[in-house]
N, C-alpha and C. Protein backbone atom coordinates (compact mmCIF):
# COMPACT_ATOMS: atom_id res chain seq x y z
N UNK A 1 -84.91 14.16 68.23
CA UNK A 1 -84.87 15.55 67.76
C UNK A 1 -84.14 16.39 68.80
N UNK A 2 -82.88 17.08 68.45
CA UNK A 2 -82.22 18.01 69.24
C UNK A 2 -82.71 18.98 69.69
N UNK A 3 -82.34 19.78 70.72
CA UNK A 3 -83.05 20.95 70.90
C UNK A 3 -83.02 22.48 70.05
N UNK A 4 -81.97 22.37 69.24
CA UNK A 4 -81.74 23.16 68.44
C UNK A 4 -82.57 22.90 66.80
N UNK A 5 -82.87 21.71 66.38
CA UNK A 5 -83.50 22.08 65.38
C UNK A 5 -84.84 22.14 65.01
N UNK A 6 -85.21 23.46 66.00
CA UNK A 6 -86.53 24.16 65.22
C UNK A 6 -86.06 25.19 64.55
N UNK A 7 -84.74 25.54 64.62
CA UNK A 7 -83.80 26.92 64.16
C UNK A 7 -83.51 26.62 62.91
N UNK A 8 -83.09 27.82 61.97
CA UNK A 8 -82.39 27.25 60.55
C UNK A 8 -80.89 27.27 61.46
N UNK A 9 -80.08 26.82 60.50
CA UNK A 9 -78.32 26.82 60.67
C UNK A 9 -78.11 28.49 60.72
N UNK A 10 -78.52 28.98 60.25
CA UNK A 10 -78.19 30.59 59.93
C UNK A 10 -78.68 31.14 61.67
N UNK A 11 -79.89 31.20 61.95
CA UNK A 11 -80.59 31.42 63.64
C UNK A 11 -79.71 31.00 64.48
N UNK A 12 -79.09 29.85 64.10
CA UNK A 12 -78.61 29.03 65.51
C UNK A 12 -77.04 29.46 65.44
N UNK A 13 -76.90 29.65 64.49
CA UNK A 13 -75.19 29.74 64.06
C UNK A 13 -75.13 31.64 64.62
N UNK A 14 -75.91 32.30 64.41
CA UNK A 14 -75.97 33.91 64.95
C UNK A 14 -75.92 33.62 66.10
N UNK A 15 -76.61 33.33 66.99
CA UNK A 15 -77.03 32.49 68.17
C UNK A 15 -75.56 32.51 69.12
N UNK A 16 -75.03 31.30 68.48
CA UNK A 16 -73.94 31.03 68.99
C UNK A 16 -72.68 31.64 68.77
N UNK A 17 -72.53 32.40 67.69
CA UNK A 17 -71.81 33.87 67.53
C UNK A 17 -71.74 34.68 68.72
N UNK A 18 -73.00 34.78 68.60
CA UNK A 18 -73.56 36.26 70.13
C UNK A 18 -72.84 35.36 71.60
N UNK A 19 -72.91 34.11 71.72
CA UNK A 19 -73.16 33.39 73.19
C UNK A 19 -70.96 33.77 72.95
N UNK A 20 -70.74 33.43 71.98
CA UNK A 20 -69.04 33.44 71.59
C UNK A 20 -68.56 35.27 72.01
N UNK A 21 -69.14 35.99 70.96
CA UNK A 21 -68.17 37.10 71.71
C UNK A 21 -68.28 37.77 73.00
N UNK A 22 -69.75 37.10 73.41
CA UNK A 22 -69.91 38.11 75.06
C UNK A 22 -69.03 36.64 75.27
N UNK A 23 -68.97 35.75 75.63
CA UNK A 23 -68.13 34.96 76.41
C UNK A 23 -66.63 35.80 75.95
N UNK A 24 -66.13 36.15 75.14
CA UNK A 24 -64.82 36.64 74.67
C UNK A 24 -64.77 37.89 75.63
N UNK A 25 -65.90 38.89 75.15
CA UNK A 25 -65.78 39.86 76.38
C UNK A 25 -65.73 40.17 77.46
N UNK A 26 -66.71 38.81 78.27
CA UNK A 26 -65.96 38.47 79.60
C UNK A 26 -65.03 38.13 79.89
N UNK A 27 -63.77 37.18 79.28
CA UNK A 27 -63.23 36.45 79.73
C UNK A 27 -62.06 37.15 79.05
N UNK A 28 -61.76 38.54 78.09
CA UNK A 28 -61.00 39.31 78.25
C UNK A 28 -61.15 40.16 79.72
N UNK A 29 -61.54 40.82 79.67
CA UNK A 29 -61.97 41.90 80.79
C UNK A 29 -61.62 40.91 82.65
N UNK A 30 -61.96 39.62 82.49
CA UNK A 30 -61.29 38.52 83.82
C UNK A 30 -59.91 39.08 83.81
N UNK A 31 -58.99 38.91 82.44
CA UNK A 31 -57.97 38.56 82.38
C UNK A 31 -56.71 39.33 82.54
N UNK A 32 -57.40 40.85 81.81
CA UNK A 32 -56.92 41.78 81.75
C UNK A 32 -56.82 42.28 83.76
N UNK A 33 -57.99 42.09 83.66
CA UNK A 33 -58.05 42.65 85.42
C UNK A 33 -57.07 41.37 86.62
N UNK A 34 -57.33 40.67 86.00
CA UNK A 34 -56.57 39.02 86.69
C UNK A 34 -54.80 39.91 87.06
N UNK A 35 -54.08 40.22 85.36
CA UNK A 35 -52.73 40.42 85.68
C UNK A 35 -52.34 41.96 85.36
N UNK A 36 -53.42 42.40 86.24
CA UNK A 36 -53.20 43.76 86.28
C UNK A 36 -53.14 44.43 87.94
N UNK A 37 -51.74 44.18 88.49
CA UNK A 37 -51.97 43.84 90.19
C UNK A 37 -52.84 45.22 90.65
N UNK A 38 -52.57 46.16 89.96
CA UNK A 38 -52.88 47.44 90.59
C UNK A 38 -54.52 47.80 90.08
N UNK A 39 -55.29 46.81 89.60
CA UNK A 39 -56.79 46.80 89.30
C UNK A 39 -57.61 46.76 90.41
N UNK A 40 -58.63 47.58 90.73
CA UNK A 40 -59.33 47.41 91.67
C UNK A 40 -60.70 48.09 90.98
N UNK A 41 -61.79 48.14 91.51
CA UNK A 41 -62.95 48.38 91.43
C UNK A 41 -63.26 49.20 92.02
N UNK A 42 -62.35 50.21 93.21
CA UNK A 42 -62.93 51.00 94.23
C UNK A 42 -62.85 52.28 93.42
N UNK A 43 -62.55 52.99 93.02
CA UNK A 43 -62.53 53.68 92.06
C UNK A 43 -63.78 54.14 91.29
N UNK A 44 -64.31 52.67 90.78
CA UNK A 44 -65.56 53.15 89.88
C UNK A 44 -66.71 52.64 90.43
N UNK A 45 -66.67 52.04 91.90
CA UNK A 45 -67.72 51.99 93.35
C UNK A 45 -68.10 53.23 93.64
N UNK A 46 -66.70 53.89 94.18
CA UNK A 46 -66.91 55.44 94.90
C UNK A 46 -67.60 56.16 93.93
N UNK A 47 -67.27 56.33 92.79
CA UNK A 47 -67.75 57.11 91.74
C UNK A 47 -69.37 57.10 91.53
N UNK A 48 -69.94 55.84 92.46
CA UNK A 48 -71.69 55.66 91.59
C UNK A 48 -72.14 56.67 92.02
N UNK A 49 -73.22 56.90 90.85
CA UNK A 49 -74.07 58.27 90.63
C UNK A 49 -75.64 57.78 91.05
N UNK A 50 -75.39 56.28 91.80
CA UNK A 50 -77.14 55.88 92.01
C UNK A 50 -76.88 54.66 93.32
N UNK A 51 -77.48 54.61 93.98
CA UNK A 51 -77.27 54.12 95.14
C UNK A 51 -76.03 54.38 95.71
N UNK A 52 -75.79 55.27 95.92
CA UNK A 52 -74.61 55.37 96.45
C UNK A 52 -73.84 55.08 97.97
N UNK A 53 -74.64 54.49 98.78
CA UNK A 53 -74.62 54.01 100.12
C UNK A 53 -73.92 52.81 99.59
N UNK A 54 -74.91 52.10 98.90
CA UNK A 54 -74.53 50.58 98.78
C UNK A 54 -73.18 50.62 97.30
N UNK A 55 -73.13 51.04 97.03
CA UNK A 55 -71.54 50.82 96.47
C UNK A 55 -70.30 51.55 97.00
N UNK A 56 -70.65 52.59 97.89
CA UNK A 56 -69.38 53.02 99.05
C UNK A 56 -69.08 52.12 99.89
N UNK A 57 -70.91 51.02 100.10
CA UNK A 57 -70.09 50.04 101.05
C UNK A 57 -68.82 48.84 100.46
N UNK A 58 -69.53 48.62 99.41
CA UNK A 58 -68.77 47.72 98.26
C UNK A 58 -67.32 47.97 97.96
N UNK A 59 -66.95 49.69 98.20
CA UNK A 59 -65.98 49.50 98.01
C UNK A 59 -64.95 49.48 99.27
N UNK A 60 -65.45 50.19 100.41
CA UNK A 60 -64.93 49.96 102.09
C UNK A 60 -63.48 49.40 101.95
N UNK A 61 -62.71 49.25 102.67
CA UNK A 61 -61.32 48.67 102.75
C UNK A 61 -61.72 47.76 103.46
N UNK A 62 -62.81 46.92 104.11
CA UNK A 62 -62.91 45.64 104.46
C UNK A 62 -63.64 44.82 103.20
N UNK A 63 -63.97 45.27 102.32
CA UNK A 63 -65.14 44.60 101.66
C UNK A 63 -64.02 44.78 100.05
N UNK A 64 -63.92 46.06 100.04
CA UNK A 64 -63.13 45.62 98.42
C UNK A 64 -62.11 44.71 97.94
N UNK A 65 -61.56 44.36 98.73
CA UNK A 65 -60.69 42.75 98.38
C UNK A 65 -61.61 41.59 97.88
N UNK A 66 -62.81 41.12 98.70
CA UNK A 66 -63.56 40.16 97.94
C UNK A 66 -64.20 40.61 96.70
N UNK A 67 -64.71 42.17 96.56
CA UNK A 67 -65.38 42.44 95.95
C UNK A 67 -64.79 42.37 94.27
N UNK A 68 -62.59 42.72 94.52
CA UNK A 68 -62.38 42.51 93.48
C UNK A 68 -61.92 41.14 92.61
N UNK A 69 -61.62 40.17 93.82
CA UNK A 69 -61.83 38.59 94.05
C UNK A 69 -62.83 37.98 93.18
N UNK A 70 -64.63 38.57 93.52
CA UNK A 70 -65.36 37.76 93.33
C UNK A 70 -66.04 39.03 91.81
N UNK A 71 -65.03 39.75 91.43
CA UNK A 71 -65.75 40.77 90.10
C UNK A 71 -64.65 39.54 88.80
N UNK A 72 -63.68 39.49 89.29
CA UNK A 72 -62.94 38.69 88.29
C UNK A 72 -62.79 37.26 88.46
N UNK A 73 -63.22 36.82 89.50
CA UNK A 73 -63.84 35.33 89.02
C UNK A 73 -64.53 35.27 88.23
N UNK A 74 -65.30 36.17 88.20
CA UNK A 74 -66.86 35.78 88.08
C UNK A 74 -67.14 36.16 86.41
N UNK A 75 -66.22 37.37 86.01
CA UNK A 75 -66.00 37.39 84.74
C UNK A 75 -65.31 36.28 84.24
N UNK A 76 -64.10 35.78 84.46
CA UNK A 76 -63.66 34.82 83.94
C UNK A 76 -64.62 33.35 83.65
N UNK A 77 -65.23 33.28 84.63
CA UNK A 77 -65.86 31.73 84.67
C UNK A 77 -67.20 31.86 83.94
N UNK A 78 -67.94 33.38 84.17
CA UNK A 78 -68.99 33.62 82.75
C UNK A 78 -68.01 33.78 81.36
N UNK A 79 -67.52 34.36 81.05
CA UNK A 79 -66.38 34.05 79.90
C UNK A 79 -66.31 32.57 79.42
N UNK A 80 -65.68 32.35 80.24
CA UNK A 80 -64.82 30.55 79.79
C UNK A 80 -65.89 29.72 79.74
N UNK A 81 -67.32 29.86 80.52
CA UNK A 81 -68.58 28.99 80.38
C UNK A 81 -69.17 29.53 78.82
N UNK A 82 -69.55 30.21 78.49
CA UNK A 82 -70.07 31.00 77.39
C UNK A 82 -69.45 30.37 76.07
N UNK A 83 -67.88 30.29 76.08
CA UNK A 83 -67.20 30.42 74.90
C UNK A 83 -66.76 28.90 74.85
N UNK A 84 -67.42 27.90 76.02
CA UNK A 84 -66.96 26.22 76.14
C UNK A 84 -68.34 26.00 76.02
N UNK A 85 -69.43 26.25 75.96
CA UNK A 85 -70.73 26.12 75.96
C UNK A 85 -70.96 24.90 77.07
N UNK A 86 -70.67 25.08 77.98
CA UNK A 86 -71.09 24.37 79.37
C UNK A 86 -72.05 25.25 80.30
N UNK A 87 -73.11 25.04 80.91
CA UNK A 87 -73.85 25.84 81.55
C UNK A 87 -74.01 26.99 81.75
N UNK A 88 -74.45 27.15 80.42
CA UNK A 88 -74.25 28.78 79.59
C UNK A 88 -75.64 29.12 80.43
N UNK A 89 -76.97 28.84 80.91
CA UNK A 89 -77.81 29.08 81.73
C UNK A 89 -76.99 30.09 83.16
N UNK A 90 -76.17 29.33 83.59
CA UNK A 90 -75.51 29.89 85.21
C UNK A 90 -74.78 31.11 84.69
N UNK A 91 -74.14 30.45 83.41
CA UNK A 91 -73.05 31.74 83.23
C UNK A 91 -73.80 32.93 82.69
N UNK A 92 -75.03 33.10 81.56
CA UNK A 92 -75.65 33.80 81.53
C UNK A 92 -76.61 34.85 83.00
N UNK A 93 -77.11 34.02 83.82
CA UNK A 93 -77.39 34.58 84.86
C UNK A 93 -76.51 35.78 85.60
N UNK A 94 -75.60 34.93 85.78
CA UNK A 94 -74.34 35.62 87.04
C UNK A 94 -73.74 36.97 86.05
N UNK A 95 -73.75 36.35 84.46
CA UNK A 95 -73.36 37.96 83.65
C UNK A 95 -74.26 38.81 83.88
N UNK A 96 -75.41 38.46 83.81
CA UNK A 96 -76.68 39.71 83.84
C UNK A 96 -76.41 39.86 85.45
N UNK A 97 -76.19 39.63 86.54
CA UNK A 97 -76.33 39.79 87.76
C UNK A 97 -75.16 41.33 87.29
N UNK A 98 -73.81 40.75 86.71
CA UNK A 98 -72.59 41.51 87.27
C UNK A 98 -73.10 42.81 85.82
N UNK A 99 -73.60 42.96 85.03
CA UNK A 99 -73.83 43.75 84.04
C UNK A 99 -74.85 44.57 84.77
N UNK A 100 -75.69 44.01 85.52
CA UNK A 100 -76.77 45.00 85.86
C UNK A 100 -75.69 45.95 87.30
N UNK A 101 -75.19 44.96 87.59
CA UNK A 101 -74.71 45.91 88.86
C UNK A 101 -73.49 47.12 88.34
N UNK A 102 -73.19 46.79 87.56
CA UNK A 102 -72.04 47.59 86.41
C UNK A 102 -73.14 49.10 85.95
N UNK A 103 -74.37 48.51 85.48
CA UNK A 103 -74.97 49.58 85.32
C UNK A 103 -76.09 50.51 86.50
N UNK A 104 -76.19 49.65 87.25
CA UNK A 104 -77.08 50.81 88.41
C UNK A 104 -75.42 51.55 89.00
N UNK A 105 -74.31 51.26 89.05
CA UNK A 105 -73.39 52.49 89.35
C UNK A 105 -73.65 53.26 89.13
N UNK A 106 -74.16 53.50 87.63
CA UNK A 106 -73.66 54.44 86.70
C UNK A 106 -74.65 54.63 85.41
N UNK A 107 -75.95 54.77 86.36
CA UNK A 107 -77.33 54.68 85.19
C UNK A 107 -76.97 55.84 84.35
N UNK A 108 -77.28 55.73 82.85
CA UNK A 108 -78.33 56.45 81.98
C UNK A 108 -78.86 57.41 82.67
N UNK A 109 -79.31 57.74 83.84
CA UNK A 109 -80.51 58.45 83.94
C UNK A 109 -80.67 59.59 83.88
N UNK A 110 -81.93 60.26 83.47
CA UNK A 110 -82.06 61.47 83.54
C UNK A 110 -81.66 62.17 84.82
N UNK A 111 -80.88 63.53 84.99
CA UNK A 111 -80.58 64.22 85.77
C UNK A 111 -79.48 63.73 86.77
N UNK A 112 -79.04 61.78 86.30
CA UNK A 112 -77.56 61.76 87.14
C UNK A 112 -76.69 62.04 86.05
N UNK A 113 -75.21 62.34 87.03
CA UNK A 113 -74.52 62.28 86.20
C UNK A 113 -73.62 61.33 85.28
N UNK A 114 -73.02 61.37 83.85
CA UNK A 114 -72.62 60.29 83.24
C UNK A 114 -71.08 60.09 83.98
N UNK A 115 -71.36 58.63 84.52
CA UNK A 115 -70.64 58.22 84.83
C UNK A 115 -69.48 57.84 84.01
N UNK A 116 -68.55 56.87 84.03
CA UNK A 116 -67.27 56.47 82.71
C UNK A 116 -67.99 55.74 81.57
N UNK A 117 -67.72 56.29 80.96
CA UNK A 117 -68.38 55.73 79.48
C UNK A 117 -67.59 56.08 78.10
N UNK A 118 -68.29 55.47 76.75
CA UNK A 118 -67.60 55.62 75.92
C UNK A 118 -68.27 56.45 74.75
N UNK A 119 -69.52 57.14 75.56
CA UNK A 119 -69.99 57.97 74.56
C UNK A 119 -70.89 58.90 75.56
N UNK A 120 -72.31 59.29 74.96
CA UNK A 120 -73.55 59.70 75.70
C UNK A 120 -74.67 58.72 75.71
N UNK A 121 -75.52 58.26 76.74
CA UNK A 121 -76.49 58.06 76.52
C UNK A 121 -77.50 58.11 77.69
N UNK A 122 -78.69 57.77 77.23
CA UNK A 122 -80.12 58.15 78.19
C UNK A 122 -80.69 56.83 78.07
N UNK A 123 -80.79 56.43 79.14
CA UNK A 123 -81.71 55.01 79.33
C UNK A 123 -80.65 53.70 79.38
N UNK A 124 -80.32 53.95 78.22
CA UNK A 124 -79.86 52.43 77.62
C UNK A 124 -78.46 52.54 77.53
N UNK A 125 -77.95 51.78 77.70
CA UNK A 125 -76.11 51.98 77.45
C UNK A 125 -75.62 50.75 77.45
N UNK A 126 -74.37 50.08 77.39
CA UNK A 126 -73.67 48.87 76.30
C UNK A 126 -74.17 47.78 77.63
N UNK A 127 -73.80 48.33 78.83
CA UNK A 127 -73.94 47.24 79.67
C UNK A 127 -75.65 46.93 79.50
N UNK A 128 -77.00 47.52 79.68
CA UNK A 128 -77.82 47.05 79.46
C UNK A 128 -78.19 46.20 78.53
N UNK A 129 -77.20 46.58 77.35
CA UNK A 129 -77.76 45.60 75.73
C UNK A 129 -77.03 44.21 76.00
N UNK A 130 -75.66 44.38 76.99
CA UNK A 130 -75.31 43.18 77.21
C UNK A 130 -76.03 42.54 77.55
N UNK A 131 -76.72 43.00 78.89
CA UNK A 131 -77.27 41.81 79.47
C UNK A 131 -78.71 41.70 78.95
N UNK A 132 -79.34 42.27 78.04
CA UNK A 132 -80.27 41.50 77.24
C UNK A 132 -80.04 41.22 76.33
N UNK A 133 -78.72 40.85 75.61
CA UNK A 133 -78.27 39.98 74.76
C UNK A 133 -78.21 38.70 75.85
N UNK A 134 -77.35 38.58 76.93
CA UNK A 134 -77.36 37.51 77.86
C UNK A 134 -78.81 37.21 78.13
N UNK A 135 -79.69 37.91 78.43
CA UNK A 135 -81.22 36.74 78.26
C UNK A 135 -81.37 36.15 77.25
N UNK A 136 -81.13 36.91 76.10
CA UNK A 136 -81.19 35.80 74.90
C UNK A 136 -80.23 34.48 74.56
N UNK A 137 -79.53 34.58 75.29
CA UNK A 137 -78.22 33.61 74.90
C UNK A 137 -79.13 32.32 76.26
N UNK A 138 -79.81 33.34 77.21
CA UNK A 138 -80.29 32.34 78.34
C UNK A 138 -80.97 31.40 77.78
N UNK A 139 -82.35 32.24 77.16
CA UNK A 139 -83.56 31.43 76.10
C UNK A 139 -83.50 30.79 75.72
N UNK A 140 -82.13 30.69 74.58
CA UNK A 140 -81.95 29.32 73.67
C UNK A 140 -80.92 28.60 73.80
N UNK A 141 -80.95 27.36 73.95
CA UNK A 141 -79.99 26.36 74.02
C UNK A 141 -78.88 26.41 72.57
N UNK A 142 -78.12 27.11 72.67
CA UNK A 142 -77.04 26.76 72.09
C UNK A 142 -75.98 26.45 72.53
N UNK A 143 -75.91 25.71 73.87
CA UNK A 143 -74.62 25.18 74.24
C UNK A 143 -74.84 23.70 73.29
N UNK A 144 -76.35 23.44 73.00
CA UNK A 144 -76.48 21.61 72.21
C UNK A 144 -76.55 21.96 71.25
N UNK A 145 -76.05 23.20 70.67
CA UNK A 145 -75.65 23.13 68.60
C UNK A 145 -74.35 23.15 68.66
N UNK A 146 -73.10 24.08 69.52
CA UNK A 146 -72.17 24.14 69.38
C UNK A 146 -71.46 24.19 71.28
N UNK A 147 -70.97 23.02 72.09
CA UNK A 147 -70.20 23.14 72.97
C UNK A 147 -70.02 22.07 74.31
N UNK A 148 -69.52 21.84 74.97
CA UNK A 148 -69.34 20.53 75.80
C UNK A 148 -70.84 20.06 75.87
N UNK A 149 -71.22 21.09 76.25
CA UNK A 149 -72.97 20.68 76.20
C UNK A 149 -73.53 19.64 75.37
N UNK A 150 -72.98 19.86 73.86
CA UNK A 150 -73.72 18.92 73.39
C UNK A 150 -73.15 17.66 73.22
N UNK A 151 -71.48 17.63 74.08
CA UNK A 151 -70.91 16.38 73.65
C UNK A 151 -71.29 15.34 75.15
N UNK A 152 -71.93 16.13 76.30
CA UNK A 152 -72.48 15.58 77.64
C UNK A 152 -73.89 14.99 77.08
N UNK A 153 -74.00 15.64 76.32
CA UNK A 153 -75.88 15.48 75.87
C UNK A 153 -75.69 14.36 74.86
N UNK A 154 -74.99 13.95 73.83
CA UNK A 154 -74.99 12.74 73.35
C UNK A 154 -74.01 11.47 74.18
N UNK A 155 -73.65 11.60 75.13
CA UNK A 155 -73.03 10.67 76.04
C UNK A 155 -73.91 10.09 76.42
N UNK A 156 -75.11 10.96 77.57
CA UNK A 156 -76.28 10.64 78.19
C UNK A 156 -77.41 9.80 77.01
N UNK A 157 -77.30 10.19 75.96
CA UNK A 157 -78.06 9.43 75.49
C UNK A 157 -78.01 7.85 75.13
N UNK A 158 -76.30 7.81 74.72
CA UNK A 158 -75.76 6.79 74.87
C UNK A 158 -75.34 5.86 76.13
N UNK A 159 -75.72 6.12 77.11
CA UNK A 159 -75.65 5.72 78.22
C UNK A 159 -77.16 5.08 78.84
N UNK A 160 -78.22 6.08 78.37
CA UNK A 160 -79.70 5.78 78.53
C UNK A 160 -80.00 5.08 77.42
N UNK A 161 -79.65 4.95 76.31
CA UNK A 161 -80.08 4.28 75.36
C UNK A 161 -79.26 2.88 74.36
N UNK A 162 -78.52 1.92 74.94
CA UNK A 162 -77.69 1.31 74.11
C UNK A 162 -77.83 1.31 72.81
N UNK A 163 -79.01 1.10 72.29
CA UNK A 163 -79.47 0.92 70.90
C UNK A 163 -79.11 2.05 70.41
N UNK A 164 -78.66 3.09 69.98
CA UNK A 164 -77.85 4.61 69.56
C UNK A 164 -76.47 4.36 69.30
């Protein structure tokens, strides 16, 4: 019994929809920033409206070179993990790591100010729903309904099991 079928096809197939376009949305946003020489992050560092010590340091002229190094790796490889369904666990993590830090810049909160955005809001805003869409994509194994995952996962079985 797979790990996916306690789900109907319809659950698991939404599922892996959701795990598909945030992987798309990461791994645009890598790419775009990848061949865009004049992209940097210091910009919307300096700008945070909430800790603001610790993202002036982030953006420093010793520190913002890795910082924009390790913002577009890190999209890309949550991207390309997500949308290949290979250790969608890590890649989910490290998105919620870089989504949450995307949003304490630039909280929702009452009485700061709205940082760059694409509308108004209080509390909640796109980067938060991301990354609790990314816990959910964490929760359930749908890299073994649809992605390398599940073609490593019937290898191993065939490897542990001749009779298969």
């Amino acid at each position: 019994m797979d790990q996916t079928s306690r789900f109907t096809s319809l659950q698991t197939g939404s599922l892996v929809l959701l795990r598909l376009l945030i992987g798309w949305h990461f791994l645009y946003e890598g790419v775009i920033k990848l061949y865009s020489p004049s992209w940097t992050a210091k910009g919307y560092l300096l700008s945070a409206s909430f800790m603001e010590s610790f993202f002036r340091w982030m953006a420093s002229d010793a520190i913002i070179p890795i910082i924009d190094t390790l913002n577009i790796g890190a999209l890309l490889l949550v991207g390309f993990s997500l949308i290949i369904g290979f250790k969608t666990n890590w890649a989910s993590i490290i998105g919620i790591g870089l989504l949450l830090l995307y949003y304490l810049a630039h909280p929702p909160f009452p009485g700061y100010p709205q940082g760059p955005s694409e509308g108004s809001y209080w509390l909640v805003n796109k980067n938060l729903i991301e990354a609790a869409a990314l816990f959910v994509i964490y929760l359930f194994p749908t890299q073994y309904a649809f992605g390398l995952a599940k073609l490593f996962a019937k290898q191993k079985t065939v490897l542990t099991n001749p009779i298969n």
